[in-house]
PDB file of N, CA and C in Angstrom:
ATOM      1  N   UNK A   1     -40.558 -15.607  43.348  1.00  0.00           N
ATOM      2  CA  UNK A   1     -39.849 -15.524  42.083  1.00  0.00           C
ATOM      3  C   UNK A   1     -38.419 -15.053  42.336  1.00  0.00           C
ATOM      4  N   UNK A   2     -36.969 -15.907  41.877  1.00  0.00           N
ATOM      5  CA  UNK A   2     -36.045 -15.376  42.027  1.00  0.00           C
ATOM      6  C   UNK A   2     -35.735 -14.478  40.905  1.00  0.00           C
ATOM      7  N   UNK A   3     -34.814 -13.459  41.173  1.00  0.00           N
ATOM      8  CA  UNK A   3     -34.706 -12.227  40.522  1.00  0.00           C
ATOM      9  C   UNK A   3     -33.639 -11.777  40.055  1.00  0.00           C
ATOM     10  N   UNK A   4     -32.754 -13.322  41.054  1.00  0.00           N
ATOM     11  CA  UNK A   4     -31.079 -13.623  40.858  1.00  0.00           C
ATOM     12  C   UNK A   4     -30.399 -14.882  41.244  1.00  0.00           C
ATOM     13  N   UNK A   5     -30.041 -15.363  39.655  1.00  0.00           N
ATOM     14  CA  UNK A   5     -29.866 -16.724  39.917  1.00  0.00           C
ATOM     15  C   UNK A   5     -28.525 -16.864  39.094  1.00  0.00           C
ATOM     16  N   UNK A   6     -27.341 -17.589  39.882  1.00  0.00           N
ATOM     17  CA  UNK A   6     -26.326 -18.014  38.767  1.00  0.00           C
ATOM     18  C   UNK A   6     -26.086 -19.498  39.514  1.00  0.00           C
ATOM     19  N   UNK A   7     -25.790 -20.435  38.274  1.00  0.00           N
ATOM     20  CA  UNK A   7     -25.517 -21.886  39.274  1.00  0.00           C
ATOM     21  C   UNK A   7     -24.773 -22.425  38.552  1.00  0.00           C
ATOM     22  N   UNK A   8     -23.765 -23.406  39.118  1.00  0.00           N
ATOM     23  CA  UNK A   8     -22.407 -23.510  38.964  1.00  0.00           C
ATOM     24  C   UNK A   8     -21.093 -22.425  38.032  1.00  0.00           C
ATOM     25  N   UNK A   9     -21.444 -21.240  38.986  1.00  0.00           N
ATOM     26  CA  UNK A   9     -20.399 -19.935  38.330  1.00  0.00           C
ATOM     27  C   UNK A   9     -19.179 -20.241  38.857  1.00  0.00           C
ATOM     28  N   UNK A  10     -18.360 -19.880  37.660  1.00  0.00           N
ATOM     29  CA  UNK A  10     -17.106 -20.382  37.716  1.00  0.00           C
ATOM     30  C   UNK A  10     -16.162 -19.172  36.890  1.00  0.00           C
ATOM     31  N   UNK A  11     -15.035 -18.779  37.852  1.00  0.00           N
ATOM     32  CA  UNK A  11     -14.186 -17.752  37.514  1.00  0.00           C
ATOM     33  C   UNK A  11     -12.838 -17.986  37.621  1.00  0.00           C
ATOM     34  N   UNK A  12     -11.963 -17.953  36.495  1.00  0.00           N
ATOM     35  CA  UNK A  12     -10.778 -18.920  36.495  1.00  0.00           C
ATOM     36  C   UNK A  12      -9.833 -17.722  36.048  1.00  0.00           C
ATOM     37  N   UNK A  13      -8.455 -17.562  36.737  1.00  0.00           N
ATOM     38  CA  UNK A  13      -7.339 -16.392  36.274  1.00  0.00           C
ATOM     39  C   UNK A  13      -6.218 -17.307  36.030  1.00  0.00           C
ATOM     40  N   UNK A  14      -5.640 -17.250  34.677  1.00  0.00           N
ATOM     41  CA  UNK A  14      -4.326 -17.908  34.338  1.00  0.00           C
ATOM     42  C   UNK A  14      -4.823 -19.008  34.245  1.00  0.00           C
ATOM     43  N   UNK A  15      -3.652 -20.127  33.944  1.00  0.00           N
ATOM     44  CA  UNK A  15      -4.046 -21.402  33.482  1.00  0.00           C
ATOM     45  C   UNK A  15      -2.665 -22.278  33.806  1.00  0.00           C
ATOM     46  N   UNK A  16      -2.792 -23.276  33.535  1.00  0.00           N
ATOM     47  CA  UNK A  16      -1.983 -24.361  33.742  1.00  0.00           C
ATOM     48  C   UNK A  16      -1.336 -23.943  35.689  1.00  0.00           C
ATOM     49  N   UNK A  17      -0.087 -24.286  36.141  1.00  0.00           N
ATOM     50  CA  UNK A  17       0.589 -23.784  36.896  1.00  0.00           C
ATOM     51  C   UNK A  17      -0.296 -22.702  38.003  1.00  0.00           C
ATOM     52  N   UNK A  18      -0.442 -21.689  36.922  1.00  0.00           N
ATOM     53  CA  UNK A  18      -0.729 -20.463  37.771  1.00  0.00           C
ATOM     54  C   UNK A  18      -2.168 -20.200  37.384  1.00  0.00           C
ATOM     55  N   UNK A  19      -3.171 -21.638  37.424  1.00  0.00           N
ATOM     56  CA  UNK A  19      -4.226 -21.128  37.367  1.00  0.00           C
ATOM     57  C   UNK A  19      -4.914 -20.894  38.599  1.00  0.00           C
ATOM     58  N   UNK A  20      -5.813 -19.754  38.816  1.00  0.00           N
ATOM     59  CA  UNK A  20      -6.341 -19.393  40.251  1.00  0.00           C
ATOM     60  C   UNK A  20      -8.318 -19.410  40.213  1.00  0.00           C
ATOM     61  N   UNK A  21      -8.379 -20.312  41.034  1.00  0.00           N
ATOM     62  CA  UNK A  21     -10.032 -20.816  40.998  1.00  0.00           C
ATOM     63  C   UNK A  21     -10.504 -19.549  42.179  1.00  0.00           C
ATOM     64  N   UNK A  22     -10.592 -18.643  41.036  1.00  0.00           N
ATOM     65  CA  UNK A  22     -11.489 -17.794  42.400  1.00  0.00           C
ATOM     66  C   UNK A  22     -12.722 -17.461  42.882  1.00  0.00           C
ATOM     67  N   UNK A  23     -13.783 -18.270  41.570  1.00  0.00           N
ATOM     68  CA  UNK A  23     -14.765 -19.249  42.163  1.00  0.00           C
ATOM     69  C   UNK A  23     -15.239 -20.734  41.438  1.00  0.00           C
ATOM     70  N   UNK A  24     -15.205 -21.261  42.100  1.00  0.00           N
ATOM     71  CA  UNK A  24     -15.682 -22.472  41.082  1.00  0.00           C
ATOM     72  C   UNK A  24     -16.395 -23.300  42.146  1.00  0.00           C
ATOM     73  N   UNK A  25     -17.566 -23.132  40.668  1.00  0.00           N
ATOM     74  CA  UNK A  25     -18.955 -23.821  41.159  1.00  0.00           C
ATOM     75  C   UNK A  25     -19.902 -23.441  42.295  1.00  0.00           C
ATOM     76  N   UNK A  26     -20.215 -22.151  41.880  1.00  0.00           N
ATOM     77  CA  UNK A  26     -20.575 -21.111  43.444  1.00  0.00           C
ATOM     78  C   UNK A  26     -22.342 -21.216  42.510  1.00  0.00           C
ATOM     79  N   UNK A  27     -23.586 -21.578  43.776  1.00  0.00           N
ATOM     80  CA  UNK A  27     -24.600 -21.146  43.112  1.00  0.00           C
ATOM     81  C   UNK A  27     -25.234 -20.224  43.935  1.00  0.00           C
ATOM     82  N   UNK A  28     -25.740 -19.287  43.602  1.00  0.00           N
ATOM     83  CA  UNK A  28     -26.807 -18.574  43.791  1.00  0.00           C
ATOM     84  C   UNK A  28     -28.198 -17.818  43.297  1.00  0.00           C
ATOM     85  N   UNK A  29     -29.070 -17.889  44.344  1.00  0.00           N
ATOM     86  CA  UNK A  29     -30.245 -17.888  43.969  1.00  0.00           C
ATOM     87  C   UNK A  29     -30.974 -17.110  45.074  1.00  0.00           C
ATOM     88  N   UNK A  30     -31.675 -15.443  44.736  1.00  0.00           N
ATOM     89  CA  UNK A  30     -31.735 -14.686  45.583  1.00  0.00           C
ATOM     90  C   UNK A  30     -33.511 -14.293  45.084  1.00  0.00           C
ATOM     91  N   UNK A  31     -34.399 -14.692  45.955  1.00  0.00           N
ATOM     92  CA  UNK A  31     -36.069 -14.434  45.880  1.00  0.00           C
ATOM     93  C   UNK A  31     -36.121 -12.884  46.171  1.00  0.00           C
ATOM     94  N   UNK A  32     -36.882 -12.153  45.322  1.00  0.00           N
ATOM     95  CA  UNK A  32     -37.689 -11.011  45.312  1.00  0.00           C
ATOM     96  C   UNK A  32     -37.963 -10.609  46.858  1.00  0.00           C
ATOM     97  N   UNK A  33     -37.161  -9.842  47.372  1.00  0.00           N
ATOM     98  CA  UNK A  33     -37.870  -9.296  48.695  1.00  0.00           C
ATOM     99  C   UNK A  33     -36.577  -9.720  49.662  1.00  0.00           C
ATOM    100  N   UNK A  34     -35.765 -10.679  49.322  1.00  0.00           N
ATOM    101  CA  UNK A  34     -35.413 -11.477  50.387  1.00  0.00           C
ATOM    102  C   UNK A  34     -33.971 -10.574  50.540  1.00  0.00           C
ATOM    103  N   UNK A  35     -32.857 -10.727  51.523  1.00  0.00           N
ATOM    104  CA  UNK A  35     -32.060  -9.692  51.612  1.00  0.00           C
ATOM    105  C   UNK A  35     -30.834 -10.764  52.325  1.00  0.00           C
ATOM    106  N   UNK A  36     -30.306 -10.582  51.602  1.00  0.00           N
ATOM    107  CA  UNK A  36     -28.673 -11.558  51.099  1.00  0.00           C
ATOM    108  C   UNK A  36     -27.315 -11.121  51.584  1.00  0.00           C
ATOM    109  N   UNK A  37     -26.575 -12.090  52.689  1.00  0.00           N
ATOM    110  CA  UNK A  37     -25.640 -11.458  52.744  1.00  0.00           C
ATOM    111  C   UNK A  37     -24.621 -12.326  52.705  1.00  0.00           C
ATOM    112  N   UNK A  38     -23.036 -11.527  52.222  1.00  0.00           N
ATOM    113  CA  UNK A  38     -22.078 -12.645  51.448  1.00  0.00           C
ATOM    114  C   UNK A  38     -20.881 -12.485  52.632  1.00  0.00           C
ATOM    115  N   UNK A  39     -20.223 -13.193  53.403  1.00  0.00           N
ATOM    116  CA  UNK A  39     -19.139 -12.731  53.991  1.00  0.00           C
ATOM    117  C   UNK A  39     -18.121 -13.978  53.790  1.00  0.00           C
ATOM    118  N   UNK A  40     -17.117 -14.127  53.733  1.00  0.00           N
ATOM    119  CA  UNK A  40     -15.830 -14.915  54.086  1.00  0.00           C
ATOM    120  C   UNK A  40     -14.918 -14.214  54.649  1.00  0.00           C
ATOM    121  N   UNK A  41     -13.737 -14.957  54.304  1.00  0.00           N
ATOM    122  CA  UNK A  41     -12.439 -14.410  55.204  1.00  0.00           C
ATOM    123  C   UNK A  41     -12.179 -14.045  53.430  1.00  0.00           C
ATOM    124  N   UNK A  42     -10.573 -12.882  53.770  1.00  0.00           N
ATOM    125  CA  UNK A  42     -10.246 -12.137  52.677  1.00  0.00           C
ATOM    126  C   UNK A  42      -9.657 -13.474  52.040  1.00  0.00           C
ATOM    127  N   UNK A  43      -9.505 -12.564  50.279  1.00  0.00           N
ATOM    128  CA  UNK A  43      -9.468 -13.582  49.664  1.00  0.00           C
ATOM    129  C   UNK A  43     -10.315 -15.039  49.140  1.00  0.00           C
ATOM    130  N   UNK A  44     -11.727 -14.748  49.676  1.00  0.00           N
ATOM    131  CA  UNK A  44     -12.212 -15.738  49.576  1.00  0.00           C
ATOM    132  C   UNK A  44     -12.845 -16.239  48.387  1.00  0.00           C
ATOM    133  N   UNK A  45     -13.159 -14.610  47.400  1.00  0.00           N
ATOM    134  CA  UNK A  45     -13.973 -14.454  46.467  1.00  0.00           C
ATOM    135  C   UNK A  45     -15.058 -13.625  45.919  1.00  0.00           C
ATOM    136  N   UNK A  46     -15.168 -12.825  47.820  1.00  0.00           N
ATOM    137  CA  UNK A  46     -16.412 -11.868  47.714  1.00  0.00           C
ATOM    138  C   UNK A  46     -16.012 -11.089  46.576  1.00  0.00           C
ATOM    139  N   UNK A  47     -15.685 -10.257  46.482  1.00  0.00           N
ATOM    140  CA  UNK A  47     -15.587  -9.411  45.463  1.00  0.00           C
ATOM    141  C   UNK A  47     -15.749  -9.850  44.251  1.00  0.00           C
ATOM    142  N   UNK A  48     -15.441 -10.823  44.248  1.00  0.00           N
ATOM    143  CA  UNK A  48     -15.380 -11.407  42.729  1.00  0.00           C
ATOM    144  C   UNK A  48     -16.773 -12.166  42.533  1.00  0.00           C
ATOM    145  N   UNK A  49     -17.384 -12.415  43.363  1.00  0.00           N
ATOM    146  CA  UNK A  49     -18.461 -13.073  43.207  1.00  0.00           C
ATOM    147  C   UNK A  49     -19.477 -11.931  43.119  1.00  0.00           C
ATOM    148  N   UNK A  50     -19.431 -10.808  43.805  1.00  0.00           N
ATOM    149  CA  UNK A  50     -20.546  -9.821  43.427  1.00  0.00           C
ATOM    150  C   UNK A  50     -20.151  -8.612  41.925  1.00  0.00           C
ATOM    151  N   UNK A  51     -18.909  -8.951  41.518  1.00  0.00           N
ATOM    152  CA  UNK A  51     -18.382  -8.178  40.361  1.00  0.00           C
ATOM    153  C   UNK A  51     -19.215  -9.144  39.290  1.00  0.00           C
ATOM    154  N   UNK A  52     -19.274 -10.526  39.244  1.00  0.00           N
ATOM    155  CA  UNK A  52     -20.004 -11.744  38.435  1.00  0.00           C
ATOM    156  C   UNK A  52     -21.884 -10.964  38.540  1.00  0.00           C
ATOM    157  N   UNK A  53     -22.032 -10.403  39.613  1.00  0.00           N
ATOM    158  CA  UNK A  53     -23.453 -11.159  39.676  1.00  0.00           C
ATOM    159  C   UNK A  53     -24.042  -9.321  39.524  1.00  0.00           C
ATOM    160  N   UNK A  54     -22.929  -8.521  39.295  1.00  0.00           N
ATOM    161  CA  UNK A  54     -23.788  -6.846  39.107  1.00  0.00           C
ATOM    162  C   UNK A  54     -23.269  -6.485  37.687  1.00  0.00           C
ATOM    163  N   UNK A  55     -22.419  -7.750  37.033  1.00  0.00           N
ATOM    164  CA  UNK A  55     -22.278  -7.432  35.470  1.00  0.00           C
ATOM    165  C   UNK A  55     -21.237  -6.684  35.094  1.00  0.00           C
ATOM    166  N   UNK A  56     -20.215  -6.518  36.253  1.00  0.00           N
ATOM    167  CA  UNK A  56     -18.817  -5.727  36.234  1.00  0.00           C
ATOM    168  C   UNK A  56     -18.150  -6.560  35.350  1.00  0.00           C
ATOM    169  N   UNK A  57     -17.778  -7.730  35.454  1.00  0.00           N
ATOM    170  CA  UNK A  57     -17.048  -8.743  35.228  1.00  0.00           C
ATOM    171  C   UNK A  57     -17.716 -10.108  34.554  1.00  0.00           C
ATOM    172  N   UNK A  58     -17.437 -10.830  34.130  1.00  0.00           N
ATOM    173  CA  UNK A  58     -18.066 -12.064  33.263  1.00  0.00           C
ATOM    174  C   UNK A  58     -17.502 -13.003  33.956  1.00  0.00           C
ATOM    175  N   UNK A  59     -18.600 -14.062  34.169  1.00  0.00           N
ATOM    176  CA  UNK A  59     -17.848 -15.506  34.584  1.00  0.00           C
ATOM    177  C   UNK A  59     -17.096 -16.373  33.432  1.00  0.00           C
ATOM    178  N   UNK A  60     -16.190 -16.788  34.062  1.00  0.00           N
ATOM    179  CA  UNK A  60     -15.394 -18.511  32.924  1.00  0.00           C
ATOM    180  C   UNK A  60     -16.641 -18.994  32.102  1.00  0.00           C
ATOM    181  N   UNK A  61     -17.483 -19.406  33.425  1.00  0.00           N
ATOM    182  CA  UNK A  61     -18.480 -20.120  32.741  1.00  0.00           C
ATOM    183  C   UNK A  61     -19.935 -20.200  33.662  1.00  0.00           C
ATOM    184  N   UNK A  62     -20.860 -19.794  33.159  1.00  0.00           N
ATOM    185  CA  UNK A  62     -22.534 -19.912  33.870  1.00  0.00           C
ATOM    186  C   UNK A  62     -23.374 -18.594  33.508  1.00  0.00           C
ATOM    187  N   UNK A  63     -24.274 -18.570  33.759  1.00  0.00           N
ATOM    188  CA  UNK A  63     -25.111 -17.762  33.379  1.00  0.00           C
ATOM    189  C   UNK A  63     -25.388 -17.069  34.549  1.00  0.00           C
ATOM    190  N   UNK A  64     -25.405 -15.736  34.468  1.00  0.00           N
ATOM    191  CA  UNK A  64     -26.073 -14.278  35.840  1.00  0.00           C
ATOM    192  C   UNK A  64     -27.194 -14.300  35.066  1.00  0.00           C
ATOM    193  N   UNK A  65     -28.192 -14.539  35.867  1.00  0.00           N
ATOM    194  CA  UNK A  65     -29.554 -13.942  35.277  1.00  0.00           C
ATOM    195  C   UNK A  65     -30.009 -12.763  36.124  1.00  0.00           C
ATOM    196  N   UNK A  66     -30.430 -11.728  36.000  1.00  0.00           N
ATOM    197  CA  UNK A  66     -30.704 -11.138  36.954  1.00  0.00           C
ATOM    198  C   UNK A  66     -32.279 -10.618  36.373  1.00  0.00           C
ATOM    199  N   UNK A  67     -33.371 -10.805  37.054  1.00  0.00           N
ATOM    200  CA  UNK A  67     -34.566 -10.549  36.783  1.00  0.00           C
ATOM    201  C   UNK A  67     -35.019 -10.820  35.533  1.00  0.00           C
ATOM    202  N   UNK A  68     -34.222 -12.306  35.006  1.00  0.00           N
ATOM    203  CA  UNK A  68     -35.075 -12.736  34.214  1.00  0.00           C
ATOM    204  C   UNK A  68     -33.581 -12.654  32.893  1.00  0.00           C
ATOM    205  N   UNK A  69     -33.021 -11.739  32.839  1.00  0.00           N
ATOM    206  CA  UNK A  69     -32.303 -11.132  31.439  1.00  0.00           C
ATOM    207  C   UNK A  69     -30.574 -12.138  32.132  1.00  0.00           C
ATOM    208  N   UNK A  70     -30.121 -12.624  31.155  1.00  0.00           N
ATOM    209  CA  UNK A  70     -28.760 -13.304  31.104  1.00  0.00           C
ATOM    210  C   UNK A  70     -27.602 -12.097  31.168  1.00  0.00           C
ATOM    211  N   UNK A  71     -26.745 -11.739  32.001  1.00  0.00           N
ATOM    212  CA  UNK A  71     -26.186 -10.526  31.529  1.00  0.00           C
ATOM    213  C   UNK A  71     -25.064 -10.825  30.603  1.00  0.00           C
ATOM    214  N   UNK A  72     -24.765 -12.208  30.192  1.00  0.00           N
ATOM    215  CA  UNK A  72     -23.872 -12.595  29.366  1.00  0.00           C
ATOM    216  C   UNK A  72     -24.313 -12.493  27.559  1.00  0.00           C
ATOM    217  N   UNK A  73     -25.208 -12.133  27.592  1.00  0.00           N
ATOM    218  CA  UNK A  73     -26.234 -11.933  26.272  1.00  0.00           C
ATOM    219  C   UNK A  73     -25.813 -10.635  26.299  1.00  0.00           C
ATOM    220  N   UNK A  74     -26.157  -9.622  26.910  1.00  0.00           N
ATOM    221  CA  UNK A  74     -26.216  -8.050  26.901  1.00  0.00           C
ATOM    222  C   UNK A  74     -24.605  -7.485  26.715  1.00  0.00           C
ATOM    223  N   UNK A  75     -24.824  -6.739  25.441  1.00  0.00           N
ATOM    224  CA  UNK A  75     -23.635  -5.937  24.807  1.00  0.00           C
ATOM    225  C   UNK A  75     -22.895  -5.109  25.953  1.00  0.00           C
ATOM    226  N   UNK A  76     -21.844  -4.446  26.088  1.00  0.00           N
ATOM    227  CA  UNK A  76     -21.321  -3.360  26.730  1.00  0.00           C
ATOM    228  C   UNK A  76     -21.856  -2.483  27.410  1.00  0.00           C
ATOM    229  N   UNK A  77     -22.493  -1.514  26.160  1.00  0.00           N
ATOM    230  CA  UNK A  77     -23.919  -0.519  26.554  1.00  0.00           C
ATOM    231  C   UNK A  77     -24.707  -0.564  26.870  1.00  0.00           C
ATOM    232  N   UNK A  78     -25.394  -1.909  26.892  1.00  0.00           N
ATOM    233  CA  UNK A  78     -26.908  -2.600  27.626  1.00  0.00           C
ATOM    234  C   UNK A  78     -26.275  -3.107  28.682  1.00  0.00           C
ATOM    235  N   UNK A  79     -25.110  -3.361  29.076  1.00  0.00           N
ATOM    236  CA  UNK A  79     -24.369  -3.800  30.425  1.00  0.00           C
ATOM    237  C   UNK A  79     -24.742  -2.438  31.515  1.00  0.00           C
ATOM    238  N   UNK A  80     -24.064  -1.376  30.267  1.00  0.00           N
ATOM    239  CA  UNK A  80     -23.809   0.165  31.228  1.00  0.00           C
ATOM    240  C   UNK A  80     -25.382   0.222  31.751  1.00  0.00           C
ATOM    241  N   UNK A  81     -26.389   0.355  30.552  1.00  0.00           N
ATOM    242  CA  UNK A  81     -28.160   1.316  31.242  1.00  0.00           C
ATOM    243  C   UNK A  81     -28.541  -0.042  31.757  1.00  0.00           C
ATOM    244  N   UNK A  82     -28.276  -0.917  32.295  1.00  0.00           N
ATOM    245  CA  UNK A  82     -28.782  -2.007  33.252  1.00  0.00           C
ATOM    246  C   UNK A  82     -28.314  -1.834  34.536  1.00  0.00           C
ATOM    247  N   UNK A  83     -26.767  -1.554  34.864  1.00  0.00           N
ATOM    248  CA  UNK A  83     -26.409  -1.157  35.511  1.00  0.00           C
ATOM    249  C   UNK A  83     -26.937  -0.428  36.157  1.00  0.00           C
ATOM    250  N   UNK A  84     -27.020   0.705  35.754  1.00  0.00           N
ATOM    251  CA  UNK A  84     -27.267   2.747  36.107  1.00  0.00           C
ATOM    252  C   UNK A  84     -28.698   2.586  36.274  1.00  0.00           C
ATOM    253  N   UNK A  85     -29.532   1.185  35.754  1.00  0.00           N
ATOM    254  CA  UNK A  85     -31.309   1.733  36.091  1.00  0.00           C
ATOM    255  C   UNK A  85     -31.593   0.108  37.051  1.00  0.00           C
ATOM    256  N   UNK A  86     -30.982  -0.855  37.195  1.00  0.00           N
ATOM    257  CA  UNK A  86     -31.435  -1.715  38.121  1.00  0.00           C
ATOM    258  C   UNK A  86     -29.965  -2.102  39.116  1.00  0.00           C
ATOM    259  N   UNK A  87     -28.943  -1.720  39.271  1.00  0.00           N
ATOM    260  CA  UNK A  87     -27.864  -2.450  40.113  1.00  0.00           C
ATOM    261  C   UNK A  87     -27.086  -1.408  40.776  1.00  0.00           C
ATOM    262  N   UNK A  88     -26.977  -1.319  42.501  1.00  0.00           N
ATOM    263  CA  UNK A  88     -26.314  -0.063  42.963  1.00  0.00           C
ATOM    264  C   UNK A  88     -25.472  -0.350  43.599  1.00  0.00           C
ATOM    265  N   UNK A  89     -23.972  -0.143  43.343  1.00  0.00           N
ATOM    266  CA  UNK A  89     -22.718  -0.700  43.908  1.00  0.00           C
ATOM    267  C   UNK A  89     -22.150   0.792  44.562  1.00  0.00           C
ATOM    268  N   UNK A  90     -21.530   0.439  46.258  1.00  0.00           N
ATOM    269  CA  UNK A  90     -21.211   0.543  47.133  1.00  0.00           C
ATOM    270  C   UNK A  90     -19.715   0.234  46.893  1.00  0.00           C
ATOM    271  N   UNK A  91     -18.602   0.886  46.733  1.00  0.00           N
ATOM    272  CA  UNK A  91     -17.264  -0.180  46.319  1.00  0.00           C
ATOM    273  C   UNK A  91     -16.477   0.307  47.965  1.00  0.00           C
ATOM    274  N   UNK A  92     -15.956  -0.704  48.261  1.00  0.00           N
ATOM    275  CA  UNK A  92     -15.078  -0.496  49.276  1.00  0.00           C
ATOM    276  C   UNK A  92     -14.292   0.241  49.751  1.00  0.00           C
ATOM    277  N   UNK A  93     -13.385   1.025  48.834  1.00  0.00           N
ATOM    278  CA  UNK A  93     -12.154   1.875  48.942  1.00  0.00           C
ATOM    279  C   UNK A  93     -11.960   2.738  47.643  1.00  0.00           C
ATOM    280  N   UNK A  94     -13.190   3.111  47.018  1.00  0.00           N
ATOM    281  CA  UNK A  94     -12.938   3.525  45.597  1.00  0.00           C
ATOM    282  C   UNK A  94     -13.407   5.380  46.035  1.00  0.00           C
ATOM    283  N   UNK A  95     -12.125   6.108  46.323  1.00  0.00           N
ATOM    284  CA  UNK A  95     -12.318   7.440  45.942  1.00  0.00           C
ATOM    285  C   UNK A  95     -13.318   7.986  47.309  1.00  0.00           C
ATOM    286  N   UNK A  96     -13.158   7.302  48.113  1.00  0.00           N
ATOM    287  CA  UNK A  96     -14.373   7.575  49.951  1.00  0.00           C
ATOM    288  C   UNK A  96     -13.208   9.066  50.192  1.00  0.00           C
ATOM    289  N   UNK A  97     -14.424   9.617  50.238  1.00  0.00           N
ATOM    290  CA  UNK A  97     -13.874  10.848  51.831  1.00  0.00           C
ATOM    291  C   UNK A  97     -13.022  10.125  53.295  1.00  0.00           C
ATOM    292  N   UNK A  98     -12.383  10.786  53.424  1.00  0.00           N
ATOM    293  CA  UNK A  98     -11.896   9.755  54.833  1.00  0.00           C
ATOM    294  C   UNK A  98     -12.706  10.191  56.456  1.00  0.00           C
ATOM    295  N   UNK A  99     -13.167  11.375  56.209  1.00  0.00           N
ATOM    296  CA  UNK A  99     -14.081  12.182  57.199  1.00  0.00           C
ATOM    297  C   UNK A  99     -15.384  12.276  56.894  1.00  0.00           C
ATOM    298  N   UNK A 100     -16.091  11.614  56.132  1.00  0.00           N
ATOM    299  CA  UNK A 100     -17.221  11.363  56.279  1.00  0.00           C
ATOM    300  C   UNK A 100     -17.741  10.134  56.411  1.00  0.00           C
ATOM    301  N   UNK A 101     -19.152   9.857  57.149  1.00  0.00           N
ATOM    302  CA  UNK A 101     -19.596   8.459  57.771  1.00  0.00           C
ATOM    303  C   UNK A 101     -20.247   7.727  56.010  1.00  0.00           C
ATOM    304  N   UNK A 102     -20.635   6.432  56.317  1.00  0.00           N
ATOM    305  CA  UNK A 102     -21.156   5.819  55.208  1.00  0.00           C
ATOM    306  C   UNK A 102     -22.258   6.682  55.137  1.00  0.00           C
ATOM    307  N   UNK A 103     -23.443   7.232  56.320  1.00  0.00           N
ATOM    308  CA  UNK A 103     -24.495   8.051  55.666  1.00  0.00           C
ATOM    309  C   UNK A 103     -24.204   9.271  54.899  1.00  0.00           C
ATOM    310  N   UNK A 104     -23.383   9.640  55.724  1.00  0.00           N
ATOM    311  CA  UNK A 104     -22.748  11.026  54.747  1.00  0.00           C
ATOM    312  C   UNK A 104     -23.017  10.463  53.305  1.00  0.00           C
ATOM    313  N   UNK A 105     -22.202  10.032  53.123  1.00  0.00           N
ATOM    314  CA  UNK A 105     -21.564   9.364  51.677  1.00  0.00           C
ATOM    315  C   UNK A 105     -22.606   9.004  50.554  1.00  0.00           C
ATOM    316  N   UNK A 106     -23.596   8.573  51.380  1.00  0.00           N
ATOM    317  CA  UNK A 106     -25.127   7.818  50.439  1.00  0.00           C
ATOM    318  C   UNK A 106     -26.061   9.085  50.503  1.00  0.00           C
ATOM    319  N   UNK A 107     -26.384  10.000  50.938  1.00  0.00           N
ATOM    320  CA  UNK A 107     -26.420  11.454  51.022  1.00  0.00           C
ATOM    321  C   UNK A 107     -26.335  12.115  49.953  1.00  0.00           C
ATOM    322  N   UNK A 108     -24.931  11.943  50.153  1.00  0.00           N
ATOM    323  CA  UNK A 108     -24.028  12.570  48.852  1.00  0.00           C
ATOM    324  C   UNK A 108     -24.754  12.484  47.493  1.00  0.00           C
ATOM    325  N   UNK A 109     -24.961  10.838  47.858  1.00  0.00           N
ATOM    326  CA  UNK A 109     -25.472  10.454  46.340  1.00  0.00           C
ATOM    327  C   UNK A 109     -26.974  10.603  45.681  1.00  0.00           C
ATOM    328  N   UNK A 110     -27.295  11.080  46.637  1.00  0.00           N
ATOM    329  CA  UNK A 110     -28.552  11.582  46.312  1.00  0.00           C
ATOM    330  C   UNK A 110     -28.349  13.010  45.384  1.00  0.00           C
ATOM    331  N   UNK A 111     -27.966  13.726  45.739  1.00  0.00           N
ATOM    332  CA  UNK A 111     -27.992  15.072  44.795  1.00  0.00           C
ATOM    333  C   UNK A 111     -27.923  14.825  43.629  1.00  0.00           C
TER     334      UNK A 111
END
């Protein structure tokens, strides 16, 4: 059973001239158990493709389903306790200690 599915997601900034396809037509589809990994070169989209698929951000156009629920249906506040009780984001450069290791850090987050 997949648990995460979006197909043909599409994320569009500006328009005409200065429009920027920073994903278009990306599908994914991630089975219960199975363990997923996203890499390109910078700029490619990662970020933007996992901001689409943990409900940070909204696509142009397609549906995030994640375990069944559309997150494009779900209000603000049902965005937030979906978040905080099924989706755990790791952000890159957001507010890190510079002297402590990634275990440190996930540690941390336990308390």
């Amino acid at each position: 059973m997949a648990i995460l599915n979006a197909f043909h997601l599409k994320k569009y900034y500006g328009r005409d001239e200065g429009l920027v396809k920073a994903l278009d037509d990306v599908n994914v589809s991630v089975e219960n158990g199975q363990f997923a990994a996203i890499i390109g070169i910078s700029g490619s989209g990662k970020s933007t493709l996992l901001n689409m698929l943990g409900g940070l951000d909204a696509p142009t156009s397609c549906s995030v389903k994640v375990e069944g629920r559309s997150l494009e249906k779900l209000t603000e506040e049902q965005l937030t306790v979906f978040r905080r009780q099924r989706i755990g984001f790791i952000f890159q450069n957001y507010n890190l200690i510079p002297y402590l290791t990634a275990v440190e850090r996930l540690r941390g987050m336990e308390r």
